[in-house]
Protein backbone atom coordinates (compact mmCIF):
# COMPACT_ATOMS: atom_id res chain seq x y z
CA UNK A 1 -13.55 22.81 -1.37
CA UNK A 2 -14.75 21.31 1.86
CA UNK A 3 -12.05 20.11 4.47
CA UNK A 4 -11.86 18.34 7.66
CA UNK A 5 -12.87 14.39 8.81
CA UNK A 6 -15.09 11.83 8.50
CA UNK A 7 -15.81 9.19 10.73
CA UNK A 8 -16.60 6.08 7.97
CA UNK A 9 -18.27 3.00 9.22
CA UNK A 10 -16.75 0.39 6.75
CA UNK A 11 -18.47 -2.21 5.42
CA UNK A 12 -17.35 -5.49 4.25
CA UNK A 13 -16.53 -6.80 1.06
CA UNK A 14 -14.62 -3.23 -0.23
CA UNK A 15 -11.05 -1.93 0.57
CA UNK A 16 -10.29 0.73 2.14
CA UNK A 17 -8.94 2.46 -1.11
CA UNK A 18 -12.64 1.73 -2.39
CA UNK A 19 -14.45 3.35 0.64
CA UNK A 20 -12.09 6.71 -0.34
CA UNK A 21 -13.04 6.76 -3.86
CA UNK A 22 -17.35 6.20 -3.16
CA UNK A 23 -16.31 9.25 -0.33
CA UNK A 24 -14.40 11.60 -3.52
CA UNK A 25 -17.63 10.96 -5.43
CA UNK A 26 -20.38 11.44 -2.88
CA UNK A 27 -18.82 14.74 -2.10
CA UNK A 28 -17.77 15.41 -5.31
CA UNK A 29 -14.20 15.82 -3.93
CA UNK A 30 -10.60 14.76 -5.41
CA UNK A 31 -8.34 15.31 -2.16
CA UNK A 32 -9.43 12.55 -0.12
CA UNK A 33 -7.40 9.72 1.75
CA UNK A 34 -7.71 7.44 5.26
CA UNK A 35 -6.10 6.81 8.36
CA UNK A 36 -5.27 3.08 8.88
CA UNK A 37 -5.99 0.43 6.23
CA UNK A 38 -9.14 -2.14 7.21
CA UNK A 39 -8.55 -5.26 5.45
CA UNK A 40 -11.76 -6.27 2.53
CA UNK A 41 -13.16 -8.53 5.15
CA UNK A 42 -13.05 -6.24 7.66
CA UNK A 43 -15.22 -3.86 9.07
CA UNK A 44 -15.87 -0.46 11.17
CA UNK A 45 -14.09 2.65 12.05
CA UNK A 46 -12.07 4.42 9.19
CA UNK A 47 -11.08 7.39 9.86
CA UNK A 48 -11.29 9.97 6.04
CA UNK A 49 -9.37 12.94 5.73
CA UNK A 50 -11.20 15.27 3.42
CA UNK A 51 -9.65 18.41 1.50
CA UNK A 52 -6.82 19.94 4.28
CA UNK A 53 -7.35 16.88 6.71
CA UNK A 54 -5.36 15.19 4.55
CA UNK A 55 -2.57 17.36 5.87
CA UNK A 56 -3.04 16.26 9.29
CA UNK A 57 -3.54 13.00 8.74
CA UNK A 58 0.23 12.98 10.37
CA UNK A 59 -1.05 14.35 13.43
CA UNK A 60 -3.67 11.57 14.71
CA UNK A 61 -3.30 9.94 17.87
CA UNK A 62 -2.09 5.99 17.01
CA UNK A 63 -4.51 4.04 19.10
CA UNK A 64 -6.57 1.54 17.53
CA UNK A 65 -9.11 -1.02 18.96
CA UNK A 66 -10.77 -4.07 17.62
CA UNK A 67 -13.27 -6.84 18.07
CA UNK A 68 -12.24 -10.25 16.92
CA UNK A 69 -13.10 -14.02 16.81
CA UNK A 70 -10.42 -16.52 16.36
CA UNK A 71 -11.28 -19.63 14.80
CA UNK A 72 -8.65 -22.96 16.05
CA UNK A 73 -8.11 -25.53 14.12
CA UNK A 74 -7.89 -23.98 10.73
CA UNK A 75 -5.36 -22.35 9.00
CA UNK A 76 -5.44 -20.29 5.98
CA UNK A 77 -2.94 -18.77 3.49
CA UNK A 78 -4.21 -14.98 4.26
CA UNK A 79 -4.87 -16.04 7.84
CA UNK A 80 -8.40 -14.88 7.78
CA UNK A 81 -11.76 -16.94 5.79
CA UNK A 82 -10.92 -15.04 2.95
CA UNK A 83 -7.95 -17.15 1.97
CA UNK A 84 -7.67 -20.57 1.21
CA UNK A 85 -7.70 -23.20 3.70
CA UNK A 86 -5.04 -25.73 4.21
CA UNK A 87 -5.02 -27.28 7.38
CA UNK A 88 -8.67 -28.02 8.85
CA UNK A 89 -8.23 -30.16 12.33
CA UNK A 90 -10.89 -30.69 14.49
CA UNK A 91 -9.73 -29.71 18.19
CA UNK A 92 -12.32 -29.75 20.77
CA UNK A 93 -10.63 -30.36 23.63
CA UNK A 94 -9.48 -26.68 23.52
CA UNK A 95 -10.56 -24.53 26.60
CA UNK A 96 -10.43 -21.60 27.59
CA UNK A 97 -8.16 -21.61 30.27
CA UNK A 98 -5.39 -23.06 27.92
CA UNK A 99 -5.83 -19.96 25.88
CA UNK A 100 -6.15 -17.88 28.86
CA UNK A 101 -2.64 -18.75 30.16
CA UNK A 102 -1.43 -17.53 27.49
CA UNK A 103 -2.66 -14.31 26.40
CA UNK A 104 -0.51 -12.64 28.65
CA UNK A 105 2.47 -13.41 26.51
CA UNK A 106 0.89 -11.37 23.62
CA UNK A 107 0.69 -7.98 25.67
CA UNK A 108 3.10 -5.14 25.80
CA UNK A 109 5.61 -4.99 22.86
CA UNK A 110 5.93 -8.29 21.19
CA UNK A 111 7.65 -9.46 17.55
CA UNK A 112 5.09 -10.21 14.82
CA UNK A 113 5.49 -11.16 11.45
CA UNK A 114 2.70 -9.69 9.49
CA UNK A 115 0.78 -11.69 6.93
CA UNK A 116 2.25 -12.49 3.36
CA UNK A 117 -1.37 -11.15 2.04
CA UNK A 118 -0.76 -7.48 3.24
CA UNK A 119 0.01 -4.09 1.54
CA UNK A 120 3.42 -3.76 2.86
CA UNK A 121 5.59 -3.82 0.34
CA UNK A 122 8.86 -6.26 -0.04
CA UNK A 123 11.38 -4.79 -2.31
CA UNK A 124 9.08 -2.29 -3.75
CA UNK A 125 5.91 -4.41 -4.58
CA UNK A 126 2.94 -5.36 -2.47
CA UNK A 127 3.47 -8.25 -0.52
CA UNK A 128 -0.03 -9.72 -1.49
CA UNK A 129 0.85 -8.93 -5.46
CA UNK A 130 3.86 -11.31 -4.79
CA UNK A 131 1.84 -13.80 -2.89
CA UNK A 132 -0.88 -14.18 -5.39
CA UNK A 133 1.69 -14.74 -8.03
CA UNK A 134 2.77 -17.49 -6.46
CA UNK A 135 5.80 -16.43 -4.89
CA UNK A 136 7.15 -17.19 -1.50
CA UNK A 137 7.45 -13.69 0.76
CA UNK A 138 9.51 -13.62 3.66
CA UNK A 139 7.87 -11.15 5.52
CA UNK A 140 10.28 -9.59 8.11
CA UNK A 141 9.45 -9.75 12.21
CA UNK A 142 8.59 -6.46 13.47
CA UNK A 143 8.00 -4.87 16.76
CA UNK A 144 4.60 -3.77 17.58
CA UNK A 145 2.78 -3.11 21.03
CA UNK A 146 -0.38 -4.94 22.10
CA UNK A 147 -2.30 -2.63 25.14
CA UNK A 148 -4.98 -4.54 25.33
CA UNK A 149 -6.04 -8.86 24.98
CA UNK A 150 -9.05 -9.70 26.34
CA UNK A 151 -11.24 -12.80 26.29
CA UNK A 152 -15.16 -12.13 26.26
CA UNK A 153 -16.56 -15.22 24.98
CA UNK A 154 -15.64 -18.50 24.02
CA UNK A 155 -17.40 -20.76 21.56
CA UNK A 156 -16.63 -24.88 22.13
CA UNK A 157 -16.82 -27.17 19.37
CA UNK A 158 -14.80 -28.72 16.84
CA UNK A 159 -13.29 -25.66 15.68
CA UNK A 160 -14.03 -23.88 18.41
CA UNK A 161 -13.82 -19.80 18.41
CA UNK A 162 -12.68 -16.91 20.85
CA UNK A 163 -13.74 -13.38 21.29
CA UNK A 164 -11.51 -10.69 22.12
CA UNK A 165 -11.33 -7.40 22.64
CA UNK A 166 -7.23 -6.13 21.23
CA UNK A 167 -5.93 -2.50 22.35
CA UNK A 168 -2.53 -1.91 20.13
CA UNK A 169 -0.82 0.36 18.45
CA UNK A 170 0.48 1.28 14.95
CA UNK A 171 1.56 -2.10 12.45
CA UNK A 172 -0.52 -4.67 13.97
CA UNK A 173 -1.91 -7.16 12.55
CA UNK A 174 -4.99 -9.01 14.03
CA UNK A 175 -4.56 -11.85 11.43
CA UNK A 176 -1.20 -12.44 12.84
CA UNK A 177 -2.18 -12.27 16.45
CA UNK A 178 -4.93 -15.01 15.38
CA UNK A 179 -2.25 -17.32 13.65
CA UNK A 180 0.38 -16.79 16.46
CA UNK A 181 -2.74 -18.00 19.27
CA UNK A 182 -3.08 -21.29 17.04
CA UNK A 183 0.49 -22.10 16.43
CA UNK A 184 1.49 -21.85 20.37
CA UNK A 185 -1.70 -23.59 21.38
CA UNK A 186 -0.60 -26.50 18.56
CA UNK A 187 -4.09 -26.40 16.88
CA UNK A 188 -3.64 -23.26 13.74
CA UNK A 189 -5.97 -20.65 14.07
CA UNK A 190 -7.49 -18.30 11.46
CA UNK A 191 -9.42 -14.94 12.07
CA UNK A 192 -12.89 -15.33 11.03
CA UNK A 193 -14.05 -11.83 12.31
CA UNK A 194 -12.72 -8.34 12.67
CA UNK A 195 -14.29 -5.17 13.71
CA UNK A 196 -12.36 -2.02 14.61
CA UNK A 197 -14.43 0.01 17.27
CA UNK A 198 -11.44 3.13 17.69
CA UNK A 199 -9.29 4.28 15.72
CA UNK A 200 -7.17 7.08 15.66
CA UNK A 201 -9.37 9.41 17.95
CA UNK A 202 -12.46 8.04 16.19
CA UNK A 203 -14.77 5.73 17.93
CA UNK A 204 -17.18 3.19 16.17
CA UNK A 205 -20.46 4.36 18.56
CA UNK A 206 -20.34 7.58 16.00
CA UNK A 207 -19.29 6.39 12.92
CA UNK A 208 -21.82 6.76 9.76
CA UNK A 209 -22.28 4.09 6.85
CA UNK A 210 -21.43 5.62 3.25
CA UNK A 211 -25.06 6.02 2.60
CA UNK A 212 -25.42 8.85 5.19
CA UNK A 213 -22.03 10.33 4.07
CA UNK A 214 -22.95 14.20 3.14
CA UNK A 215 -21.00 17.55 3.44
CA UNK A 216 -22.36 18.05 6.35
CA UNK A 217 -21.56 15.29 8.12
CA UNK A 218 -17.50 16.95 8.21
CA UNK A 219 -15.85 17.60 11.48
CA UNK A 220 -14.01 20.13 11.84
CA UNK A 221 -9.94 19.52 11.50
CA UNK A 222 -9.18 19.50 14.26
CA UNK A 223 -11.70 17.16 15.61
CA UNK A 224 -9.15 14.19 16.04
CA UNK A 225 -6.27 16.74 17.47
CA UNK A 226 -7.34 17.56 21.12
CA UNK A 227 -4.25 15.35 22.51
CA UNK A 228 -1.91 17.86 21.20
CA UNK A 229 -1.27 21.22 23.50
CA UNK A 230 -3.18 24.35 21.98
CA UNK A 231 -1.86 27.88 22.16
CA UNK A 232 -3.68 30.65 20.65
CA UNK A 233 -2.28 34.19 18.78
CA UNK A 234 -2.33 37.19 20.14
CA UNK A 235 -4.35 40.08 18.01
CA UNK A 236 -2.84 40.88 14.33
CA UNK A 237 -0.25 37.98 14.00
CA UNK A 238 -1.88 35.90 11.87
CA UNK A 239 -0.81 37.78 8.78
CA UNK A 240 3.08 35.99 10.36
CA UNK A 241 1.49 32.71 10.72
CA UNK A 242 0.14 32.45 7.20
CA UNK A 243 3.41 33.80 6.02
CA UNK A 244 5.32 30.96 7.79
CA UNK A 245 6.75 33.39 10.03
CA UNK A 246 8.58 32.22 13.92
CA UNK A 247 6.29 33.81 16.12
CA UNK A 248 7.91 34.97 19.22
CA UNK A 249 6.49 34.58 22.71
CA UNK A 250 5.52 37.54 23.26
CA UNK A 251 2.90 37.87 20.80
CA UNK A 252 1.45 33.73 22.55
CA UNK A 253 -1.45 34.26 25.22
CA UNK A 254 0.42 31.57 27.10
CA UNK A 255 3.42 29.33 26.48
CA UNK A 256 2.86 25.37 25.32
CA UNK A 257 5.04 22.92 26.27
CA UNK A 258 7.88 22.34 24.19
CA UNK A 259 7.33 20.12 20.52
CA UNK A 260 3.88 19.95 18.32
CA UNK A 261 1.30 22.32 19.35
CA UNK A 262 -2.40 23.28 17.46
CA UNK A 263 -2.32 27.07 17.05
CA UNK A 264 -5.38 29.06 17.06
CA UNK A 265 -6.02 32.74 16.54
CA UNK A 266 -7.66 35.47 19.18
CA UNK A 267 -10.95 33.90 18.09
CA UNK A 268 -10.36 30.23 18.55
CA UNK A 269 -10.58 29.28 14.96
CA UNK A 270 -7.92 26.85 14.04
CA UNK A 271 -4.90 28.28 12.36
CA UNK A 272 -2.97 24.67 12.21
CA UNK A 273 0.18 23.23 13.68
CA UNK A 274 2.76 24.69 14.79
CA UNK A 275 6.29 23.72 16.65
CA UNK A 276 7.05 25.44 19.88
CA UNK A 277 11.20 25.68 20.19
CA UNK A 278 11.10 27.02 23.94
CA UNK A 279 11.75 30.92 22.14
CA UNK A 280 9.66 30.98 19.47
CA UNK A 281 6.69 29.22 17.32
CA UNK A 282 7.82 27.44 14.44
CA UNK A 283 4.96 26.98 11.39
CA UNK A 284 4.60 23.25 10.80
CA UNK A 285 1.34 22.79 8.89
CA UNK A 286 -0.13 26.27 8.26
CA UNK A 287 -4.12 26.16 6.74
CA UNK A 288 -4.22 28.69 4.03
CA UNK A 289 -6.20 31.88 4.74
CA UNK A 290 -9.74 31.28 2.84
CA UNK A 291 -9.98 34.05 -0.01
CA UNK A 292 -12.04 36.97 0.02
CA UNK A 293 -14.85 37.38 -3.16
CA UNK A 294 -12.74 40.54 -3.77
CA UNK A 295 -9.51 39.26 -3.61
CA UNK A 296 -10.56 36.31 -6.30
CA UNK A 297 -11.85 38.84 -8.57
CA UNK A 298 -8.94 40.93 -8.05
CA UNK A 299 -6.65 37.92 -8.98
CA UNK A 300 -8.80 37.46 -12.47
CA UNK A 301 -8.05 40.67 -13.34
């Protein structure tokens, strides 16, 4: 089995659950799953945890980053193209200075209410499986925290169209940042465009299409860890770590801070994650030791 991360340049038109399952059969692989869901329409980074990286999926730093182009004066029932439009109102005396005053008020940690068309699920269905039965969903306001709203661009005409540049963190969506912009601007507003360029430790510059996905294309697990403290073993404890053994301090080359560490051995290779308690290492996520040719033919025996 081959383990460790992929750094998947989505397309458009397929879900995210599709781009796992064209990933399970290009490697030939069953244990595969992603790192923040990209909406059909959507396209760029997706991060794919393949064999043990789905095991540290957990671990990944929460940043994400996008590209988008708001489209005022139409509103959709998905809040993106792919929905169907019901309000279309020509408003080109829009500038950019209106919206401009009032990005600010979308930065830091604001409330959102996400889209009915999402995968969150209200009383133990999928919002968008409600919605596209026909049913009104009350999505519930949420916190999330917006780093980053830039302006780069702005399109006039009757439905004219801004491009930004979002920095946030976990939960948001983009399709509700788009709708909230057209609602306090008194115009709607739709997302016509979305492209995520980071995501998770995994930038879009480096990303690969599914048609150059191959084995060897796998980084290594812990790739997408480096923002977590490492501490290495000292020679013959390993046998402890596997074990799930504490392993004491004296046995550490040199102490980590206190909480979620990566542990490596006396050789640098990556032994997993572990929790220092200020005495002793606790085993969090322990990679199993790869077996020998002799010990699998001892075990058929």
């Amino acid at each position: 089995m081959k383990d460790g991360f992929l750094n998947l340049a989505k397309p458009a038109g397929i879900t995210s659950r599709d781009a796992v399952n064209q990933v399970c059969r290009l490697l030939q692989q069953k244990k595969v799953g992603h790192s923040g869901t990209l909406d059909p329409a959507a396209v760029g980074v997706l991060p794919i945890a393949v064999g043990q990286g789905t095991r540290f999926l957990r671990f990944l730093p929460l940043g994400k980053a996008y590209r988008a182009i708001v489209r005022f004066g139409v509103v959709t029932d998905t809040d993106d193209l792919a929905g169907t439009v019901q309000q279309e109102i020509p408003c080109p005396e829009l500038t950019p200075a209106l919206l401009l005053d009032l990005l600010p008020q979308f930065q830091g940690e604001i409330q959102q209410r996400p889209p009915a068309y999402s995968a969150i699920k209200i009383a133990g269905k999928r919002a968008h499986a409600l919605a596209r039965q026909g049913q009104t969903v009350e999505m519930p306001v949420r916190s999330v925290v917006i780093t980053e709203l830039t302006l780069t661009h702005w399109q006039p005409g009757d439905f004219p169209e801004a491009h930004l540049e979002v920095g946030c963190g976990p939960g948001t969506y983009i399709r509700s940042l788009a709708r909230d912009l057209g609602e306090r601007l008194g115009c709607g507003a739709t997302l016509a465009f979305l492209e995520r360029t980071h995501s998770n430790g995994f930038d879009l510059n480096q990303s690969l299409p599914l048609t150059e996905i191959t084995p060897d294309q796998l980084l290594p697990l812990d790739f997408p860890l480096g923002h977590w403290p490492a501490v290495h073993l000292g020679h013959h404890t390993g046998d402890r770590w596997h074990q799930g053994q504490k392993i004491p301090a004296a046995v550490l080359t040199a102490l980590p801070p206190p909480g979620l560490c990566r542990v490596y051995d006396h050789r640098d290779r990556f032994l997993g994650m572990g929790n220092w308690l200020g005495d002793y290492l606790q085993p969090d996520t322990v990679i199993p030791r790869p077996q020998s040719p002799c010990s699998t033919a001892n075990t058929l025996l």
